[in-house]
C-alpha atoms as a PDB file:
ATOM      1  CA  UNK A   1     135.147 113.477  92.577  1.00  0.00           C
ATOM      2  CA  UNK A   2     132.484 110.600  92.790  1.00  0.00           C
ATOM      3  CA  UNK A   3     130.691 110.318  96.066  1.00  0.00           C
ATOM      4  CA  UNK A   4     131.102 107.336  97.496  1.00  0.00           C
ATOM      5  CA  UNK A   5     128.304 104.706  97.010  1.00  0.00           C
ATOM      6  CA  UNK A   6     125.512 103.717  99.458  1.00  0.00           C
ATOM      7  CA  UNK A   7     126.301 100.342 101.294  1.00  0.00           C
ATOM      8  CA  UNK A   8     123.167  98.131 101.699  1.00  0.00           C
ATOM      9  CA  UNK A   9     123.186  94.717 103.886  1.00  0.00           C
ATOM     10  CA  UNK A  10     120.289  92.529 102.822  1.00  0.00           C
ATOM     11  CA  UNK A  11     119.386  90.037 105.163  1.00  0.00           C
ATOM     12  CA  UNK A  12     118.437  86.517 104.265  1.00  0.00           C
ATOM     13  CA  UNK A  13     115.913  85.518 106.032  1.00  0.00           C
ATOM     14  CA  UNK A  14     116.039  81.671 104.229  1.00  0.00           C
ATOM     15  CA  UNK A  15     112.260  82.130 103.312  1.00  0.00           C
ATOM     16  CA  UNK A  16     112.188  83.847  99.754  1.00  0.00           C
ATOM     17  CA  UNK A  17     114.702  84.663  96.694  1.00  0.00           C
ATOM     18  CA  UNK A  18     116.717  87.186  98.027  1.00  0.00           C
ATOM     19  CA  UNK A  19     118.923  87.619  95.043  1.00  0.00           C
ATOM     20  CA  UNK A  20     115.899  89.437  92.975  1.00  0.00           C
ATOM     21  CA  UNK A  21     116.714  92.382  96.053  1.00  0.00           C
ATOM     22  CA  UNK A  22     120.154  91.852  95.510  1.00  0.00           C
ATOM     23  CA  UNK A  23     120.468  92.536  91.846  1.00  0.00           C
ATOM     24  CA  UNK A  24     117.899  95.578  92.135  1.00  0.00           C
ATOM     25  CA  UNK A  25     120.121  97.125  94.635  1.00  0.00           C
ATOM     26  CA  UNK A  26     123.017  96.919  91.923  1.00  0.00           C
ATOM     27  CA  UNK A  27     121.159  98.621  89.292  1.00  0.00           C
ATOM     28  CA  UNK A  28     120.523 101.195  92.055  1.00  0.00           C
ATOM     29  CA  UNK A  29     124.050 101.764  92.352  1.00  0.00           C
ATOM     30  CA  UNK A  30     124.269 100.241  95.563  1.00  0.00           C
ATOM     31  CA  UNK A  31     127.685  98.831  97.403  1.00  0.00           C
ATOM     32  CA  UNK A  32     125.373  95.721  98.100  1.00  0.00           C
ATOM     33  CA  UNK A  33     126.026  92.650 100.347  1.00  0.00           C
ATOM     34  CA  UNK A  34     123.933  89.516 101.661  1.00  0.00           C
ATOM     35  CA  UNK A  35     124.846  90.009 105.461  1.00  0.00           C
ATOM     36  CA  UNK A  36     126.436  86.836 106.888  1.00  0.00           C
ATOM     37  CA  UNK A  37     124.283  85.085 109.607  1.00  0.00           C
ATOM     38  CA  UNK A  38     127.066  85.372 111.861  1.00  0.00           C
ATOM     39  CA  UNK A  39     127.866  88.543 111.688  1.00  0.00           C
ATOM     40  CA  UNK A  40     127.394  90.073 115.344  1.00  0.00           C
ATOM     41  CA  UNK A  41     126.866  94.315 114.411  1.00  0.00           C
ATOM     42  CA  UNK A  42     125.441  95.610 111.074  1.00  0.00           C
ATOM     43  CA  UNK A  43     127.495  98.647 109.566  1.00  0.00           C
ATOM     44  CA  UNK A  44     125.519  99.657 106.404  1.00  0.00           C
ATOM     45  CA  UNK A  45     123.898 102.788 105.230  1.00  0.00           C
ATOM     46  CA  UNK A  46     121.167 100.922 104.852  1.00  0.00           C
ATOM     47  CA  UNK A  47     119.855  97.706 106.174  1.00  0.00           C
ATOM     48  CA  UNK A  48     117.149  95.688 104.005  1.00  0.00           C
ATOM     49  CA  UNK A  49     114.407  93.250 105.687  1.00  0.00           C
ATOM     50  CA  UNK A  50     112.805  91.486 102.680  1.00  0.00           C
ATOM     51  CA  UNK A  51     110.450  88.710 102.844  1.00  0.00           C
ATOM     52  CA  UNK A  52     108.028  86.785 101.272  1.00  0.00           C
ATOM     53  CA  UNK A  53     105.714  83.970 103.218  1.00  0.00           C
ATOM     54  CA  UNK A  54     104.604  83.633 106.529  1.00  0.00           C
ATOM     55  CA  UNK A  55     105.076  85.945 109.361  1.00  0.00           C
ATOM     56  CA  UNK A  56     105.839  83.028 111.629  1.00  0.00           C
ATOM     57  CA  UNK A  57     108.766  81.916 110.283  1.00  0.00           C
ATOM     58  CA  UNK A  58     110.345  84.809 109.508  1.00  0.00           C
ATOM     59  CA  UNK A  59     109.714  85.933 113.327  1.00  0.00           C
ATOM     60  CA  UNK A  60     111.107  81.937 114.358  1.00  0.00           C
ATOM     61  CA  UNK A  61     114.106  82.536 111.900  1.00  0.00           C
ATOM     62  CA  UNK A  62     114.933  86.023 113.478  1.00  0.00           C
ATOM     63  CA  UNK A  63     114.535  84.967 117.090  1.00  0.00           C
ATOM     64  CA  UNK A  64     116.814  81.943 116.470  1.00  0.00           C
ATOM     65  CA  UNK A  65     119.292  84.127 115.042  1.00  0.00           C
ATOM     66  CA  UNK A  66     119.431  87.102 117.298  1.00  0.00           C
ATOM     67  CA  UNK A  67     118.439  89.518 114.690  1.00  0.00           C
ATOM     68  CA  UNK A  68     116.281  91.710 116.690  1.00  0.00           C
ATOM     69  CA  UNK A  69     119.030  92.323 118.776  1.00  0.00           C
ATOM     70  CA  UNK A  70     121.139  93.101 115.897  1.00  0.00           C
ATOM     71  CA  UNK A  71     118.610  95.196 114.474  1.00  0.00           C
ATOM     72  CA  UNK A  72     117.889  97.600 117.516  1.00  0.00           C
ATOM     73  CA  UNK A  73     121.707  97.624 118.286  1.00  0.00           C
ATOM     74  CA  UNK A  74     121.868  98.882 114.293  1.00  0.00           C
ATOM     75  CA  UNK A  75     119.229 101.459 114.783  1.00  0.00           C
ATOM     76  CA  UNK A  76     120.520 103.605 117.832  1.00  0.00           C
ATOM     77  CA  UNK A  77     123.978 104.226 115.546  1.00  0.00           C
ATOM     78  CA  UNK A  78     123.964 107.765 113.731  1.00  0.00           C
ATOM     79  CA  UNK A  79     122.718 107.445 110.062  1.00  0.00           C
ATOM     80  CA  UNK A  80     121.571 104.024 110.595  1.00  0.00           C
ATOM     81  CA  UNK A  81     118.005 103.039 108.035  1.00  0.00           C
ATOM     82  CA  UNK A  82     115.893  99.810 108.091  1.00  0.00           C
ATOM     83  CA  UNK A  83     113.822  99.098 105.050  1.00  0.00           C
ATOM     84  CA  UNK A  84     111.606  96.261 105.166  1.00  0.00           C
ATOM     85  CA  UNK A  85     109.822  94.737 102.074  1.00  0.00           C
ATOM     86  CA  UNK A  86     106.372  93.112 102.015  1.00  0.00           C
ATOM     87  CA  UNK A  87     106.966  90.720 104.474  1.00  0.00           C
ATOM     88  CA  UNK A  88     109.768  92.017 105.850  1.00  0.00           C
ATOM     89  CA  UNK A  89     107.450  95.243 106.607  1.00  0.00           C
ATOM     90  CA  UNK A  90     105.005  93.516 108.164  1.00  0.00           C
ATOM     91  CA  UNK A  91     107.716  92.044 110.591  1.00  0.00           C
ATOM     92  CA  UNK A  92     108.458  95.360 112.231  1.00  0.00           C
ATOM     93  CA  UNK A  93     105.300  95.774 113.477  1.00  0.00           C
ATOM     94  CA  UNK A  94     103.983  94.769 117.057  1.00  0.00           C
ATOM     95  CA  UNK A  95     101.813  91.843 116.039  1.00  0.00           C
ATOM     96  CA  UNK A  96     100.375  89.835 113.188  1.00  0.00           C
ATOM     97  CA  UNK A  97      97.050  87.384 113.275  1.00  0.00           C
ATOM     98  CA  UNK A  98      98.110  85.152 110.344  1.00  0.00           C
ATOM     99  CA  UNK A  99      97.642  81.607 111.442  1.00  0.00           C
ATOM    100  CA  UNK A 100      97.970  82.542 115.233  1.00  0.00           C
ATOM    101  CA  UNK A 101      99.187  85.604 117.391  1.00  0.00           C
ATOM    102  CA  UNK A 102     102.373  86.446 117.126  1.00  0.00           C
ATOM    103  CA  UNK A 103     105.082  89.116 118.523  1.00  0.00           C
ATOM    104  CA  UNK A 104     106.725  91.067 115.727  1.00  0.00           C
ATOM    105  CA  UNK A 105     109.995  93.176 116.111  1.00  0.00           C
ATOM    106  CA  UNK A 106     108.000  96.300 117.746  1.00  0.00           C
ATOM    107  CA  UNK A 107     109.852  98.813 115.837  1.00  0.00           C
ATOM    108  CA  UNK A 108     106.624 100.255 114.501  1.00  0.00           C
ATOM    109  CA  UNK A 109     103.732 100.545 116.868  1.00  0.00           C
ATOM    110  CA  UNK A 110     100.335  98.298 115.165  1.00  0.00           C
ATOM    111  CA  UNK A 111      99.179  94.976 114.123  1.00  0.00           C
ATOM    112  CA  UNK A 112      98.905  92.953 111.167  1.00  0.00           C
ATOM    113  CA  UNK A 113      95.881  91.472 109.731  1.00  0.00           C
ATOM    114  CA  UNK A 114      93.948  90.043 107.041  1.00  0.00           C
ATOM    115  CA  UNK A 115      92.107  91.270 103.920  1.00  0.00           C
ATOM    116  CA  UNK A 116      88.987  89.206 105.229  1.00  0.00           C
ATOM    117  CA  UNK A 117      86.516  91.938 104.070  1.00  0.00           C
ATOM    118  CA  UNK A 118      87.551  92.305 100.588  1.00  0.00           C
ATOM    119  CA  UNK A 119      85.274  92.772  97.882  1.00  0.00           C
ATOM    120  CA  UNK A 120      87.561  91.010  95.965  1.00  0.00           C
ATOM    121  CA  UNK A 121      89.941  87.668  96.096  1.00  0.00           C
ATOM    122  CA  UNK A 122      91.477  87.524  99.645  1.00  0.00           C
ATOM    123  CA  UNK A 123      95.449  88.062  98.263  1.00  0.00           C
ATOM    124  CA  UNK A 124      95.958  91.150  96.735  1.00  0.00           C
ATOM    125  CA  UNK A 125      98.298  89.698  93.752  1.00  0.00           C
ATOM    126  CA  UNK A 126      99.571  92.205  90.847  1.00  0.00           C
ATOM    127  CA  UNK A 127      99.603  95.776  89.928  1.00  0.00           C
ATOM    128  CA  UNK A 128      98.624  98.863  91.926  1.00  0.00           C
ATOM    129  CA  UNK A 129      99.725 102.823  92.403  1.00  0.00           C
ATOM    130  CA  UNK A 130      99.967 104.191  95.997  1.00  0.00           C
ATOM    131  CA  UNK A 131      98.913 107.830  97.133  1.00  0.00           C
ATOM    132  CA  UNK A 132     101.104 109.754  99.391  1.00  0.00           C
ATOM    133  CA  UNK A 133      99.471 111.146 102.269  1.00  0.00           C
ATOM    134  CA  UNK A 134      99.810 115.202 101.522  1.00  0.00           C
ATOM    135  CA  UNK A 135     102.153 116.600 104.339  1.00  0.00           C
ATOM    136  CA  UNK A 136     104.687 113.935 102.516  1.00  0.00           C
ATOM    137  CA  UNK A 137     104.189 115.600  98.738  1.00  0.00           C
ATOM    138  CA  UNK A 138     107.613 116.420  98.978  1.00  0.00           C
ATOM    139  CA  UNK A 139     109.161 116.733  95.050  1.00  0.00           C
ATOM    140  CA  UNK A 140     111.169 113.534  95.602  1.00  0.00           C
ATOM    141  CA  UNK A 141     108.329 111.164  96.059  1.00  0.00           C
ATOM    142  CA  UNK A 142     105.863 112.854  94.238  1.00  0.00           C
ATOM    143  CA  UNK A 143     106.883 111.311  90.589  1.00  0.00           C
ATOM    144  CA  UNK A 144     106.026 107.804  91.893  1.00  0.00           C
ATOM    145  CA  UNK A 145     102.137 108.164  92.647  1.00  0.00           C
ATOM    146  CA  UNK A 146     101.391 107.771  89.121  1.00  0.00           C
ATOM    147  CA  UNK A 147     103.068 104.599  88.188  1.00  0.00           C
ATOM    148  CA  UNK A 148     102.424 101.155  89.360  1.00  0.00           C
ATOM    149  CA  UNK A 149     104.474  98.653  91.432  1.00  0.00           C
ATOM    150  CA  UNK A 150     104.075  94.853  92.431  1.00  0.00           C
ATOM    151  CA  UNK A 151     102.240  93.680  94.873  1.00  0.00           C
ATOM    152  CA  UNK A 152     101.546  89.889  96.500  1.00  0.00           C
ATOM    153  CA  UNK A 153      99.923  89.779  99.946  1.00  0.00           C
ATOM    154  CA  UNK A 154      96.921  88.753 101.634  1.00  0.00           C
ATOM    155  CA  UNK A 155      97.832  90.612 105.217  1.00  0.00           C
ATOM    156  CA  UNK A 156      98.276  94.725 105.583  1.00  0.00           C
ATOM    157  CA  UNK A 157      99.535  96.370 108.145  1.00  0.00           C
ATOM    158  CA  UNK A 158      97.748  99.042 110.646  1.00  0.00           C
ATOM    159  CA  UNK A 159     100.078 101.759 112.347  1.00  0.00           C
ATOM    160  CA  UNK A 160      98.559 103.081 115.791  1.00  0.00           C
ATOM    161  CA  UNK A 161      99.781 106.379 114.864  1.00  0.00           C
ATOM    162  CA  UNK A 162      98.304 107.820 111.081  1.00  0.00           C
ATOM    163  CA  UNK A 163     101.446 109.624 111.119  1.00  0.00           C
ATOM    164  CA  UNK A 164     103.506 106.992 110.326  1.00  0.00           C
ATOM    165  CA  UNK A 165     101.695 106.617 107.273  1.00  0.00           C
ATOM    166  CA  UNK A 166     103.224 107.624 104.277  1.00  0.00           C
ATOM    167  CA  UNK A 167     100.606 106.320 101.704  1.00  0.00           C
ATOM    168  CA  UNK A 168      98.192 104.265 101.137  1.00  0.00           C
ATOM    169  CA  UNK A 169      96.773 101.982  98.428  1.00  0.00           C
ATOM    170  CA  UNK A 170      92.750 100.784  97.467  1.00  0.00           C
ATOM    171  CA  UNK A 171      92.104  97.252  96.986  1.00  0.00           C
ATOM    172  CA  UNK A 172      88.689  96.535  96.906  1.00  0.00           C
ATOM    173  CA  UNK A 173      86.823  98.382  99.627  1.00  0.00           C
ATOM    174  CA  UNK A 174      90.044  98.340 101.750  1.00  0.00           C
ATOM    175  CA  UNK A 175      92.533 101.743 101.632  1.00  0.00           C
ATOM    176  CA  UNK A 176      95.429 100.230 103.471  1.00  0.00           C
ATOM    177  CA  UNK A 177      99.231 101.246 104.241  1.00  0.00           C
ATOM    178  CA  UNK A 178     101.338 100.562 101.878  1.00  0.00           C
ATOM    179  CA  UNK A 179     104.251 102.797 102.736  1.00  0.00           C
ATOM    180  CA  UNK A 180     104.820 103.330 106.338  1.00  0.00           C
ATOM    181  CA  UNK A 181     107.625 105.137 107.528  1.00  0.00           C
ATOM    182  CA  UNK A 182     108.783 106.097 111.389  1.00  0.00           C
ATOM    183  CA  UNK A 183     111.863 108.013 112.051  1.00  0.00           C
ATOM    184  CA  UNK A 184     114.466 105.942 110.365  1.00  0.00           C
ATOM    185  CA  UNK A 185     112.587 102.954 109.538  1.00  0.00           C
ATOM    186  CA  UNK A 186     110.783 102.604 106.056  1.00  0.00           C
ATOM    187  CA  UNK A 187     108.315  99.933 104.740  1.00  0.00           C
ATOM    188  CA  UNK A 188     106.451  98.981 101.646  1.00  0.00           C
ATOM    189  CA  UNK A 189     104.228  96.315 100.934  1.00  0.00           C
ATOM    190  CA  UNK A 190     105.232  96.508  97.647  1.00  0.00           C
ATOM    191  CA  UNK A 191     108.447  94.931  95.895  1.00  0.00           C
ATOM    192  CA  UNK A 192     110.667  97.241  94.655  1.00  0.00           C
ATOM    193  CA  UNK A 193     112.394  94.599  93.085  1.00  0.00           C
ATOM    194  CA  UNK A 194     109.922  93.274  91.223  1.00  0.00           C
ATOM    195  CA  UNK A 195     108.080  96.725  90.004  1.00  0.00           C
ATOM    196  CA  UNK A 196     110.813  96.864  86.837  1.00  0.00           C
ATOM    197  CA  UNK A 197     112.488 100.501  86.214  1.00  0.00           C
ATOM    198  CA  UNK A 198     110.578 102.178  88.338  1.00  0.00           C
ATOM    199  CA  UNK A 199     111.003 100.004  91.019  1.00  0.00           C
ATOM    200  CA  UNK A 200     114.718 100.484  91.028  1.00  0.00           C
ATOM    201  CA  UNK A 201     114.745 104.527  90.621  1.00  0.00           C
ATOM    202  CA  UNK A 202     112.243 104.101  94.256  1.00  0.00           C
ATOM    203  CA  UNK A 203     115.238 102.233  95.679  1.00  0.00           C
ATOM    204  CA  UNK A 204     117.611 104.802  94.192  1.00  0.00           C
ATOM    205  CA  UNK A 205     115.546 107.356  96.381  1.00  0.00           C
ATOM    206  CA  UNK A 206     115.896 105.284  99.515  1.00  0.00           C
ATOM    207  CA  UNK A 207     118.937 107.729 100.549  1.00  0.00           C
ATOM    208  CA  UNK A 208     115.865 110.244 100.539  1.00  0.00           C
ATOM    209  CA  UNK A 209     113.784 108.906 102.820  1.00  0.00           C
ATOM    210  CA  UNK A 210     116.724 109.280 105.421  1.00  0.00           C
ATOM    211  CA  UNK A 211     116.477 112.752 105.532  1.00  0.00           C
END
């Protein structure tokens, strides 16, 4: 008997490609849908917050469209998972200081900020590895830490709590979080989608992370 597959709502948050997310949640082996702006309740095994741009409009496009709401409604149902990407995992956090200060979703207490100390261009564009903190050296995740994945930011995020993060990466003279993870919410500044094979055996894993 086959199990049945994973399904993964993506939502569009009318600020990057989306469809680069959508495909590498195919090859995944995903049941995989754009979510529909109007739908009122999310009812996936896994809900996807990508993003690429600035953290003010994806917080104006979410507060115009109720997704916080949506999101927090999604969260308290049994199995539910949020993964946000780059942008979209800077959005969970309390507050970013690109541009001005700005309210994020508050799923994840910390702040966002800027690689303004950088011995090194200010975005951090291109290929890098993460290292996963040791408590998490679990045989599942283990494989990745020596391969690299795509990255394109200039802001990183800072948990309150070290616990919530799951590994880091060094740019410059900067070790930031590039993996954060908190109950049944997951982040990574990096794009899956964009990282090639390896990128879409990490999203195969995703069902992982949710135990």
């Amino acid at each position: 008997m086959h199990k049945a597959k994973l399904s993964v709502g993506i939502i569009d948050l009318k600020i990057n490609n989306i469809f680069s997310v959508y495909r590498a949640c195919l090859k995944a082996g995903f049941k995989t849908e754009i979510i529909d702006i109007k739908k009122t309740s999310y009812n996936y095994d896994i809900v996807i917050l990508p993003g690429v741009g600035a953290f003010k409009s994806g917080m104006d496009f979410i507060k115009k469209n109720n997704i916080h709401h949506k999101l927090c409604d999604y969260l308290v149902k049994p199995n539910s998972f949020i993964y946000g990407i780059c942008l979209g995992m800077q959005l969970l956090f309390d507050q970013s200081n690109e541009f001005v200060e700005m309210n994020g979703l508050k799923l994840i207490e910390g702040r966002v900020t800027k690689f303004n100390r950088v011995k090194k261009n200010i975005t951090h564009l291109g290929w890098n590895k993460f290292k996963i903190k040791e408590k998490n050296l679990r045989t599942n995740f283990k494989k990745f830490e020596n391969n690299l994945f795509y990255f394109v930011h200039s802001y990183y995020v800072m948990p309150n709590d070290k616990k919530n993060i799951f590994a880091s990466t060094k740019y410059g003279n900067v070790n930031f979080c590039s993996i954060v993870k908190k109950s049944n919410i997951l982040g990574t500044q990096f794009h899956p989608e964009k990282s090639g094979p390896i990128g879409v055996e990490f999203l195969k894993n995703l069902k992982k992370f949710k135990t």
